[in-house]
N, C-alpha and C. Protein backbone atom coordinates (compact mmCIF):
# COMPACT_ATOMS: atom_id res chain seq x y z
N UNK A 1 13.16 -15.23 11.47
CA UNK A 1 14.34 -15.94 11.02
C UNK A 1 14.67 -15.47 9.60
N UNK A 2 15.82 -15.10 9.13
CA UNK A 2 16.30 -14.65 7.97
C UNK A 2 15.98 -15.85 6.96
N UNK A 3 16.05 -15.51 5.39
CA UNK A 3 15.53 -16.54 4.72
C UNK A 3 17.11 -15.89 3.61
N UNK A 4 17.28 -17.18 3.55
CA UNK A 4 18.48 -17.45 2.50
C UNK A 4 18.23 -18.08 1.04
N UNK A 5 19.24 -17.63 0.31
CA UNK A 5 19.07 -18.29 -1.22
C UNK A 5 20.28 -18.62 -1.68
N UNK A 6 20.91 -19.34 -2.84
CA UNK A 6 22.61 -19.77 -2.90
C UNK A 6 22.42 -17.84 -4.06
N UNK A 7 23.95 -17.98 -4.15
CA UNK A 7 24.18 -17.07 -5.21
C UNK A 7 24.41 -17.21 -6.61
N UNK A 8 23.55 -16.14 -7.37
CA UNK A 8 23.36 -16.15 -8.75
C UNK A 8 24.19 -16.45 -9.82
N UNK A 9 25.61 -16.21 -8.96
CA UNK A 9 26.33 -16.66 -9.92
C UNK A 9 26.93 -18.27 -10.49
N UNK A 10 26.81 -17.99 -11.58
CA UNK A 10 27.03 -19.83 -11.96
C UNK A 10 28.31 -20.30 -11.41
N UNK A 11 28.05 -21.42 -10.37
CA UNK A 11 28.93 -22.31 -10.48
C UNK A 11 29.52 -21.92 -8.82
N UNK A 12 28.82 -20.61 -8.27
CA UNK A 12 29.17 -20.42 -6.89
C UNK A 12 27.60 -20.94 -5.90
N UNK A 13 28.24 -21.45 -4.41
CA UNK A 13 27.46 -22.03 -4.07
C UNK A 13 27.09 -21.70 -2.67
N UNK A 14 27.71 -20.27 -2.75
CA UNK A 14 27.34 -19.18 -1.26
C UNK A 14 25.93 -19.03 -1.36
N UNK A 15 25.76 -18.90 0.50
CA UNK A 15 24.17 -18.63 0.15
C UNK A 15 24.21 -17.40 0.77
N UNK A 16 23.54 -16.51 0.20
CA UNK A 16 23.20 -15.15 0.26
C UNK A 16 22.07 -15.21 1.20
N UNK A 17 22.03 -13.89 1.85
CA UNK A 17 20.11 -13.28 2.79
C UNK A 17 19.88 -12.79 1.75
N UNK A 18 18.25 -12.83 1.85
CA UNK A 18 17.56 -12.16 1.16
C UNK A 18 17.55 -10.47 1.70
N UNK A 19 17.64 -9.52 1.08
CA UNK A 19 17.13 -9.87 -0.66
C UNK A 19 18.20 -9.49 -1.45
N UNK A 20 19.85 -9.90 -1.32
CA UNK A 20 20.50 -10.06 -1.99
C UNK A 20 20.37 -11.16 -2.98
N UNK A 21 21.10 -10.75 -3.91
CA UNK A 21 21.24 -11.71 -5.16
C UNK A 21 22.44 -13.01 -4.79
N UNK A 22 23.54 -11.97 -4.85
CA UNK A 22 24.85 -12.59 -5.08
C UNK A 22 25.74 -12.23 -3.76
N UNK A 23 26.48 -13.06 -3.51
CA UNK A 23 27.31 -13.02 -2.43
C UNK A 23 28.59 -11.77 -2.51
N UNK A 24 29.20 -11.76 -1.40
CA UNK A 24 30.14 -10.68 -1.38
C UNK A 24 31.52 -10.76 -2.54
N UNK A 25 31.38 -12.26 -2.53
CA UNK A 25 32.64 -12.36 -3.77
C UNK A 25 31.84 -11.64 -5.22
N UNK A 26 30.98 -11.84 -5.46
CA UNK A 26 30.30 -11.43 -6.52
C UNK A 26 29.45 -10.22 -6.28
N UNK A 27 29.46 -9.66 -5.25
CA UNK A 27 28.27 -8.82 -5.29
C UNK A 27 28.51 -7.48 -6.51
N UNK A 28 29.26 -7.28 -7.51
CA UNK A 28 29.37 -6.42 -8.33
C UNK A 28 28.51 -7.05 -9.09
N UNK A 29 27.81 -7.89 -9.35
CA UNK A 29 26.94 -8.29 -10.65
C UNK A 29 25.58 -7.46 -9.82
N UNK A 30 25.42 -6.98 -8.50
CA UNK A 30 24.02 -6.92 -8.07
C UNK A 30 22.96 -5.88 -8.64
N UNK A 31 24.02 -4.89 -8.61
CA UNK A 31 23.15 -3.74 -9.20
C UNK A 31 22.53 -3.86 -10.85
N UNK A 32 23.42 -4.56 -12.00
CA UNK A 32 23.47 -5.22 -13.30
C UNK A 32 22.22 -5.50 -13.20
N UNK A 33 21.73 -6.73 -12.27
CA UNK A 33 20.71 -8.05 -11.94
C UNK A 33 19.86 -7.11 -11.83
N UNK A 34 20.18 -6.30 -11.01
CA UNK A 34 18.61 -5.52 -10.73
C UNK A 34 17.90 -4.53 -11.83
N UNK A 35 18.89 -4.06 -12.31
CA UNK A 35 19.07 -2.84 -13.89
C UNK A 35 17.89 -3.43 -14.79
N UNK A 36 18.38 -5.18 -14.67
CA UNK A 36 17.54 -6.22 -15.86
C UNK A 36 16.69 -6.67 -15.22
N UNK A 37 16.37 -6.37 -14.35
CA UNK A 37 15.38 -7.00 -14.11
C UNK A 37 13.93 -6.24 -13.94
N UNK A 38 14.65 -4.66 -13.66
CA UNK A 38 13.44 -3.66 -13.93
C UNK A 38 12.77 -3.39 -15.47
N UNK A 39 14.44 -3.69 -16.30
CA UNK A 39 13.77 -3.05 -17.41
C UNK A 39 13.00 -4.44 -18.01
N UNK A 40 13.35 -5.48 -17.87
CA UNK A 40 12.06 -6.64 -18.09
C UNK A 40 11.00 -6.22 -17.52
N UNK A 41 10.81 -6.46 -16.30
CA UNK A 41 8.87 -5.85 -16.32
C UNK A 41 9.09 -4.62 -17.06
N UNK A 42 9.57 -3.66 -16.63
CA UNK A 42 8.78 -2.64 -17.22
C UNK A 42 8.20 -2.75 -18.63
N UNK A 43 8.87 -4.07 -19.33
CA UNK A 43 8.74 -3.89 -20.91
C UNK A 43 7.19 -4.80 -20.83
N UNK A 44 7.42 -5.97 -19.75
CA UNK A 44 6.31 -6.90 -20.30
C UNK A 44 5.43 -6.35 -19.02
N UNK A 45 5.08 -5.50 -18.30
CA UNK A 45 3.90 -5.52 -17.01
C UNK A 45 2.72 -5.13 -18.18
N UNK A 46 2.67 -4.24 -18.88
CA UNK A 46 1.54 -4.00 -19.57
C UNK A 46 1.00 -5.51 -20.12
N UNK A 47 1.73 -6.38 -21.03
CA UNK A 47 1.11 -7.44 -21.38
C UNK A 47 0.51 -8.36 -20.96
N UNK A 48 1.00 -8.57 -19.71
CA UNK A 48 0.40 -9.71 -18.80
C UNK A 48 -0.61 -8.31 -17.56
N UNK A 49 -0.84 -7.48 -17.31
CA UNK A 49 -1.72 -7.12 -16.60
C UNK A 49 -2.70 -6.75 -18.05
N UNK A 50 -2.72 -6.52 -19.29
CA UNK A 50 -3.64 -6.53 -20.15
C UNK A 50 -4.21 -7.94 -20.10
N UNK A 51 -3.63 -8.92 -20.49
CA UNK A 51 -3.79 -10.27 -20.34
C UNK A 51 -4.70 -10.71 -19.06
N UNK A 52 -4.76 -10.52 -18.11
CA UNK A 52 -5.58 -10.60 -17.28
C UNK A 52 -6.47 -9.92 -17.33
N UNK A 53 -6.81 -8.62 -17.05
CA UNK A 53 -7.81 -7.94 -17.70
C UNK A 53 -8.65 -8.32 -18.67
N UNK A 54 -7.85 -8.97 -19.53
CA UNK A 54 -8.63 -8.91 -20.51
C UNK A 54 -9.51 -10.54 -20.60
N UNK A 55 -8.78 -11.83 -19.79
CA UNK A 55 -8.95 -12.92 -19.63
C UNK A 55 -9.75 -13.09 -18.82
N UNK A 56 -9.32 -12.15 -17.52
CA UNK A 56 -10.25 -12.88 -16.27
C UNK A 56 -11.28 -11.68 -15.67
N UNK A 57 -10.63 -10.51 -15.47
CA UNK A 57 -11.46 -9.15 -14.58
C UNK A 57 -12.13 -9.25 -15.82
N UNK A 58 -12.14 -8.47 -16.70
CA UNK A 58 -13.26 -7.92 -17.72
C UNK A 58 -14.02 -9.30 -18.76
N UNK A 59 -13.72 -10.22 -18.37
CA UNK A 59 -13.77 -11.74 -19.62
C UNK A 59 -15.52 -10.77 -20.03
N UNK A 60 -16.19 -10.87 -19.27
CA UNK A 60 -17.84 -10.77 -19.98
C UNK A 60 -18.02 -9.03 -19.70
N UNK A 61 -19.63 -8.67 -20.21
CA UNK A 61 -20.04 -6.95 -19.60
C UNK A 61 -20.29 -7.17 -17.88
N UNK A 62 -20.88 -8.26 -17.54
CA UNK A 62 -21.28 -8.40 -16.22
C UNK A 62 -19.93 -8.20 -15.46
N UNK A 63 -18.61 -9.52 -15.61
CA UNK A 63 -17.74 -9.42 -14.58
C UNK A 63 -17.42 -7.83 -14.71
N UNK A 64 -16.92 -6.98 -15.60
CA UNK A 64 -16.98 -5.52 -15.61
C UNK A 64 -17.21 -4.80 -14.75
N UNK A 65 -18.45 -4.96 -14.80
CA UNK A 65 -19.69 -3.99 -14.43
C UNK A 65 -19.41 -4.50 -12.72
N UNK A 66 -18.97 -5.89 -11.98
CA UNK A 66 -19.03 -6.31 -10.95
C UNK A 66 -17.34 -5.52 -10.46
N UNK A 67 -16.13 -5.45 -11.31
CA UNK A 67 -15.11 -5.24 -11.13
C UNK A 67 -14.94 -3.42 -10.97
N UNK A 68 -15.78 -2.43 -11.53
CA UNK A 68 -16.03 -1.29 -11.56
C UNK A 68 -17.15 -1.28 -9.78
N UNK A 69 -18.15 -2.15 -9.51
CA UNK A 69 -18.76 -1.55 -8.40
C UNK A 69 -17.44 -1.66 -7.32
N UNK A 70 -16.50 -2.81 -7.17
CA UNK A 70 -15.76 -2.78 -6.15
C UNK A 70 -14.81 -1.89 -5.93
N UNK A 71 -14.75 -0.87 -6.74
CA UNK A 71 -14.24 0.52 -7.26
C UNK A 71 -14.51 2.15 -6.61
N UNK A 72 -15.66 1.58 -6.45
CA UNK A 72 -16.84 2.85 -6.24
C UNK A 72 -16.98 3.09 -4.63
N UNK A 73 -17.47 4.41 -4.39
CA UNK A 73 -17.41 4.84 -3.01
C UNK A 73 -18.89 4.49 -2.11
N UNK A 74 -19.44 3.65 -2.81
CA UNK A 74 -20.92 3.05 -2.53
C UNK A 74 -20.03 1.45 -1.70
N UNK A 75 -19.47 0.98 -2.47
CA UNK A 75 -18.91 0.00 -2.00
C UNK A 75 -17.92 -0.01 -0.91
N UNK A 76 -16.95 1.03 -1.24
CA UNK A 76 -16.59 1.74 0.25
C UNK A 76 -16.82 1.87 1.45
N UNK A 77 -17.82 2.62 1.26
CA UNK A 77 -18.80 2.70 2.20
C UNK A 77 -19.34 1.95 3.28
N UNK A 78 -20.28 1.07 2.17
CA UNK A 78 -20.65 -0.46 2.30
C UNK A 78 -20.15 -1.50 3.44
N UNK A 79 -18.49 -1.62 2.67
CA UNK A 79 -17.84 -2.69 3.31
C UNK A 79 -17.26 -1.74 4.65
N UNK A 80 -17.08 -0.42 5.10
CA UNK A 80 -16.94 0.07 6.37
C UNK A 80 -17.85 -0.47 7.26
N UNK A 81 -19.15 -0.27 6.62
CA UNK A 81 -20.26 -0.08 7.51
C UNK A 81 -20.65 -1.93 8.15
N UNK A 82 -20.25 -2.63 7.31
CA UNK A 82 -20.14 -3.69 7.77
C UNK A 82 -19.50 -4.73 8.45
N UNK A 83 -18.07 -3.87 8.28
CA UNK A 83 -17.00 -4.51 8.98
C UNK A 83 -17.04 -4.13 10.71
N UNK A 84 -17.62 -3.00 10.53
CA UNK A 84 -18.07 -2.31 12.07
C UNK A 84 -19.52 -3.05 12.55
N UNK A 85 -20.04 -3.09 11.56
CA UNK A 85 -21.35 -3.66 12.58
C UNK A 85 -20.88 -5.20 13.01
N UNK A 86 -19.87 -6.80 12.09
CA UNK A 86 -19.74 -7.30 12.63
C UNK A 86 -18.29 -7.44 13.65
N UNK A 87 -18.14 -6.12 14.15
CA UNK A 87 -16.91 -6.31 15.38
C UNK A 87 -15.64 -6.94 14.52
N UNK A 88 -15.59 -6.77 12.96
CA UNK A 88 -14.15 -8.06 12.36
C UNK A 88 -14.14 -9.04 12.78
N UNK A 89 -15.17 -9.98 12.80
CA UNK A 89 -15.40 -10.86 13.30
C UNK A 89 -16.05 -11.91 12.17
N UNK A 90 -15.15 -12.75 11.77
CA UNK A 90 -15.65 -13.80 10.45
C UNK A 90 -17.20 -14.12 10.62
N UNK A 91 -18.25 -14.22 10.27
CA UNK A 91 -19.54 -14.36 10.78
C UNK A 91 -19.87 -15.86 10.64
N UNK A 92 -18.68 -16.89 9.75
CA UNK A 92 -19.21 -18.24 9.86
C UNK A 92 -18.36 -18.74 10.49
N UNK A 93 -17.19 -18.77 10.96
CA UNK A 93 -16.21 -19.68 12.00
C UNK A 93 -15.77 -18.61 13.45
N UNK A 94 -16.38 -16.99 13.57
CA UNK A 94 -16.28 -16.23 14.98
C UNK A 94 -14.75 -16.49 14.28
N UNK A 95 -13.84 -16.03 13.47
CA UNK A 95 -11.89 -15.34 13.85
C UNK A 95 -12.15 -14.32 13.87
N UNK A 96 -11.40 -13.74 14.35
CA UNK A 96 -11.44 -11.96 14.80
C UNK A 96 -10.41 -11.49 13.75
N UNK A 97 -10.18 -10.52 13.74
CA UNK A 97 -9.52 -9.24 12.60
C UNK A 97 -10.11 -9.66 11.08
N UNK A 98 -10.98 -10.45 11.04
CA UNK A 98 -11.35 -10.55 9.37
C UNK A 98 -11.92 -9.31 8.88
N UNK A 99 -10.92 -9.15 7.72
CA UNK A 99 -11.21 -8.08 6.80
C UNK A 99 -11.81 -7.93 5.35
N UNK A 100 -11.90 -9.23 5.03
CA UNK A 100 -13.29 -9.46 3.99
C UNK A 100 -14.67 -9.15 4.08
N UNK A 101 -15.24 -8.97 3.36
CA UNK A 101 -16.34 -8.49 3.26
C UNK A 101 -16.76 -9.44 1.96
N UNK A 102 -17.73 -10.05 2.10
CA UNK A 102 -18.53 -10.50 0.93
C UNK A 102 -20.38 -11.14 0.98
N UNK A 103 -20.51 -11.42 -0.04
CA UNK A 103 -21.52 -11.30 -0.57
C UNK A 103 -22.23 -12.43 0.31
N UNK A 104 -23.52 -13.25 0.33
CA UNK A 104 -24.16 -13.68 1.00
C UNK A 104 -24.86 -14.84 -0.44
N UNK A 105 -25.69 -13.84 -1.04
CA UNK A 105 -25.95 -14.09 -2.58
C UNK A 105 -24.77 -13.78 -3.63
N UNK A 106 -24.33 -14.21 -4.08
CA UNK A 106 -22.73 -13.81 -5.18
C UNK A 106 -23.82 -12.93 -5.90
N UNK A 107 -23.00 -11.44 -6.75
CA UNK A 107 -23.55 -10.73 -7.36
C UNK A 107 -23.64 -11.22 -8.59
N UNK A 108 -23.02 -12.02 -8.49
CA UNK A 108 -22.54 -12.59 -9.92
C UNK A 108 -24.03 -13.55 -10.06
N UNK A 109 -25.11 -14.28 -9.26
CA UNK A 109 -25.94 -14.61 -9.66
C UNK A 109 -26.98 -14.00 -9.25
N UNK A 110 -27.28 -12.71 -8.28
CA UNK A 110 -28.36 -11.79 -8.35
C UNK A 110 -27.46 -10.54 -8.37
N UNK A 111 -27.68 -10.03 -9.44
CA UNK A 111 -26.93 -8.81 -9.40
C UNK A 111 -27.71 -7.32 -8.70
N UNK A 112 -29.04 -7.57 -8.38
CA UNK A 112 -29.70 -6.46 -7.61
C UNK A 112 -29.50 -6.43 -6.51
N UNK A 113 -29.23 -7.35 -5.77
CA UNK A 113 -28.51 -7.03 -4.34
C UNK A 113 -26.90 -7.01 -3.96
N UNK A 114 -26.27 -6.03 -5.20
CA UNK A 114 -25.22 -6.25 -4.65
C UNK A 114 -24.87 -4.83 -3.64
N UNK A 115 -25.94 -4.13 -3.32
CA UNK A 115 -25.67 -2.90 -2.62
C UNK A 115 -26.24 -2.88 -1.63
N UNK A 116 -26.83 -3.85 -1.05
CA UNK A 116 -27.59 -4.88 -0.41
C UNK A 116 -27.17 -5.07 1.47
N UNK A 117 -26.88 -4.00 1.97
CA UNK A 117 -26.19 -4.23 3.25
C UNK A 117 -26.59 -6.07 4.25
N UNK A 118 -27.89 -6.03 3.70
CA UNK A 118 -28.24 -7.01 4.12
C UNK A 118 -27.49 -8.35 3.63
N UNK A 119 -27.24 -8.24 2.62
CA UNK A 119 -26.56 -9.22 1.50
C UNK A 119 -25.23 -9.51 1.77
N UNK A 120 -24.37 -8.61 2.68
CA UNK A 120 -23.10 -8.72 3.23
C UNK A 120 -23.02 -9.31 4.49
N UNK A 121 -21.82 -10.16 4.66
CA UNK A 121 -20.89 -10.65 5.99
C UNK A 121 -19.40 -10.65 5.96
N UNK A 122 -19.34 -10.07 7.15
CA UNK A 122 -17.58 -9.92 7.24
C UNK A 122 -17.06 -11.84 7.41
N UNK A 123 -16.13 -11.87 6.37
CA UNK A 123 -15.41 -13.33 5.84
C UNK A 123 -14.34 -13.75 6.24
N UNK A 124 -13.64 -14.47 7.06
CA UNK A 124 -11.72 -14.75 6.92
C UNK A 124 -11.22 -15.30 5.88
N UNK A 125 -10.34 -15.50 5.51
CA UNK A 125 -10.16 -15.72 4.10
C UNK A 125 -9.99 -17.71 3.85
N UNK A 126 -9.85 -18.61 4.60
CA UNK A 126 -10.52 -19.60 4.54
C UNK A 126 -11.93 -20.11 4.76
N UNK A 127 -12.82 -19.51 5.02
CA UNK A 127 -14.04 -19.69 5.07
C UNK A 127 -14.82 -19.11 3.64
N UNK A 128 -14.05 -17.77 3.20
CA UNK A 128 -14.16 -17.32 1.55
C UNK A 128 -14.03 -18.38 0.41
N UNK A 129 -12.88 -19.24 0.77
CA UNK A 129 -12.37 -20.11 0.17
C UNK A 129 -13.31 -21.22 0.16
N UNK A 130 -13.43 -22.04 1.03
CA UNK A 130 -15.09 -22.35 1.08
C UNK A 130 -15.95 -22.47 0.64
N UNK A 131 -16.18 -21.34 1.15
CA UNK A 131 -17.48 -20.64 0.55
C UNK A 131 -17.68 -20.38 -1.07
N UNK A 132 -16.85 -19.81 -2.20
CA UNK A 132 -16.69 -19.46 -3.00
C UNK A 132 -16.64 -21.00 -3.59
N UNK A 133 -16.23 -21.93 -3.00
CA UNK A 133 -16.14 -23.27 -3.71
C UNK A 133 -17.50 -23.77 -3.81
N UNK A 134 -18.09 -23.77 -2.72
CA UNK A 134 -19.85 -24.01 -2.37
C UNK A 134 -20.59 -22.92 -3.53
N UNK A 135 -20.40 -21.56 -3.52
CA UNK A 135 -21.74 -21.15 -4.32
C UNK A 135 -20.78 -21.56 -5.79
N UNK A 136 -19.83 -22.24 -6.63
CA UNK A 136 -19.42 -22.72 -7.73
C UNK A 136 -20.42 -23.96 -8.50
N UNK A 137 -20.30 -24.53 -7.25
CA UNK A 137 -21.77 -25.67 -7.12
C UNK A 137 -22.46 -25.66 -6.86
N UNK A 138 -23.24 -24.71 -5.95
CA UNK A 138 -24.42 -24.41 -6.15
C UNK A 138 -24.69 -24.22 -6.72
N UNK A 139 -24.75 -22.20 -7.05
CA UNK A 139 -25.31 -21.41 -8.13
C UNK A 139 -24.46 -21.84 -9.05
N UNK A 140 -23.15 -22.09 -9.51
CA UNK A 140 -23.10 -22.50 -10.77
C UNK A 140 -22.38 -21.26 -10.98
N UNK A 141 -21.09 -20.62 -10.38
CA UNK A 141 -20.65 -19.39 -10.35
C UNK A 141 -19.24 -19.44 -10.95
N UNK A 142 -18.92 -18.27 -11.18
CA UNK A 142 -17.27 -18.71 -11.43
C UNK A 142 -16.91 -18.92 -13.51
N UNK A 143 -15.67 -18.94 -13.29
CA UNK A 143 -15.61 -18.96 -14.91
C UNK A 143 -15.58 -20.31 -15.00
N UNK A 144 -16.29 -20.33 -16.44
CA UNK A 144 -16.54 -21.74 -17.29
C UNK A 144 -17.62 -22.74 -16.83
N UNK A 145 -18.29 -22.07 -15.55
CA UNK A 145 -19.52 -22.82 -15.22
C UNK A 145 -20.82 -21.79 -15.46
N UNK A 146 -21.86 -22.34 -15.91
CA UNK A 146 -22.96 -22.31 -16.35
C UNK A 146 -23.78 -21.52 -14.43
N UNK A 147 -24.64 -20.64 -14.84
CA UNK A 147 -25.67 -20.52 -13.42
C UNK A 147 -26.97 -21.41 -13.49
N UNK A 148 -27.08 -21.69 -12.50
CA UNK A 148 -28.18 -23.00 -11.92
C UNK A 148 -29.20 -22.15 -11.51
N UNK A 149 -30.68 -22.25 -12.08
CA UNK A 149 -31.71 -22.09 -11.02
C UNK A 149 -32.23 -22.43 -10.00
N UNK A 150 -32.03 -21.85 -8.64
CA UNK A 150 -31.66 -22.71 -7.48
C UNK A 150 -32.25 -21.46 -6.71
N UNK A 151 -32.85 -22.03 -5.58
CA UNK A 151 -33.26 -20.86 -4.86
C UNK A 151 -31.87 -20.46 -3.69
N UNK A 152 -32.40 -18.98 -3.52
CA UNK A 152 -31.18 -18.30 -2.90
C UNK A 152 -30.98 -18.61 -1.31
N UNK A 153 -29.71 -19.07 -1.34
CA UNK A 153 -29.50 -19.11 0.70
C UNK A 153 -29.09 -17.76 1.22
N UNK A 154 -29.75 -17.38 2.03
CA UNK A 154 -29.18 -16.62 2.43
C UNK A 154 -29.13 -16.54 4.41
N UNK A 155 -29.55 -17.60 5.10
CA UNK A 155 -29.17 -17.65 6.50
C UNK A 155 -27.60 -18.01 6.54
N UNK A 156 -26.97 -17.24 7.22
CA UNK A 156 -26.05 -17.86 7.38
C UNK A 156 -24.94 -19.23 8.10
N UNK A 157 -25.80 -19.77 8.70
CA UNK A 157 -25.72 -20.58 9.47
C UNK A 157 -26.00 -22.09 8.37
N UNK A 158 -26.73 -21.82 7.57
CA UNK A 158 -26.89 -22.97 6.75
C UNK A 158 -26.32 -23.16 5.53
N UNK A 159 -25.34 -21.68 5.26
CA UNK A 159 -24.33 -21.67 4.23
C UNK A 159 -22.90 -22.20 4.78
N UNK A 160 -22.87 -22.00 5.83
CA UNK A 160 -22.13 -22.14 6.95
C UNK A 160 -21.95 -23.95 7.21
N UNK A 161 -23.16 -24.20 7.16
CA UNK A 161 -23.38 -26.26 7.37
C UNK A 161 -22.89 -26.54 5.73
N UNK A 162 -23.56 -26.33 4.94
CA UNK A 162 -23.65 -26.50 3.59
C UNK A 162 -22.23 -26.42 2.97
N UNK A 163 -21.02 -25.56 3.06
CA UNK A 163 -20.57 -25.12 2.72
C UNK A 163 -19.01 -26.25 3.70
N UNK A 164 -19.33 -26.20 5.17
CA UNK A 164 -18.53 -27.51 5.26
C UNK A 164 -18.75 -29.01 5.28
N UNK A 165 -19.93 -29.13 4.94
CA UNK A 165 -20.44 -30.31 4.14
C UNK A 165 -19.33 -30.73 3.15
N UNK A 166 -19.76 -29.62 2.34
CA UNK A 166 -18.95 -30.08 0.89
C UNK A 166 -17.78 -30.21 1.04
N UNK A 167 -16.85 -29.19 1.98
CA UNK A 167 -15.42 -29.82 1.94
C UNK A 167 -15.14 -31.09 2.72
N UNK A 168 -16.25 -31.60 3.34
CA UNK A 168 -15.52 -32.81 3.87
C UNK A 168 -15.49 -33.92 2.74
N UNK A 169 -16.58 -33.76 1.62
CA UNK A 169 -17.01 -34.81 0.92
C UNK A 169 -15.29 -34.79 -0.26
């Protein structure tokens, strides 16, 4: 189904398809709109992708060092070799085409197994969600929380209980 918006211009109340701006009475402002609107990012994309970088990917040496392995052709590799052994197949709720790949142990609280084939399961991206909320409270992961000494789960079936535990609570 087409998705509509009114038009840009003030005080008109046509609604345009996307991904027009402005309606046919106005459509001479379109190309203008677009002119300004490239040369805005182009001026500010550096600041706000520095800004992140610099806030959230790189904040410590560790997240770094974690943002550079997902980079690398080890990790590549890695997440092929795993997405094939589990069939794309989420390994805690069985959805099919999942294309995540993640950690078992977060690297972020053992960082020696993050190359760890064993240490990987193919993820859907609500069960990540989840999940990523569970090892926050567990291990104590994530920005602005502290890591917990806690011994490591790694069956999956009980990260799996554990993990919708917590969202029901």
């Amino acid at each position: 189904m087409p998705r509509f918006r009114r038009c840009r211009q003030p005080g008109c109340h046509a609604m345009v398809q996307y991904p027009d701006h402005y309606c046919t009475r106005h459509y001479e402002h379109e190309a203008e709109y677009l002119a300004n609107r490239q040369r805005w990012a182009r001026a500010h994309q550096a600041n706000y992708q520095r800004k992140y970088n610099h806030l959230t990917r790189n904040r410590t040496v560790s997240k770094s060092d974690q943002y550079k392995f997902y980079r690398t052709r080890t990790w590549s590799s890695l997440r092929k070799q795993v997405l094939e052994r589990d069939h794309y197949l989420c390994q805690y709720c069985h959805k099919p085409n999942s294309k995540t790949v993640d950690h078992t142990v977060p690297i972020e609280y053992d960082s020696t197994r993050k190359a760890d084939i064993t240490n990987l399961a193919t993820i859907c991206r609500q069960c990540h969600r989840l999940k990523t909320d569970w090892e926050q409270s567990y291990y104590g992961t994530g920005q602005g929380n502290e890591l917990k000494d806690v011994a490591q789960v790694t069956d999956l079936l009980t990260i799996r209980r554990l993990m919708n535990t917590k969202s029901d609570n």
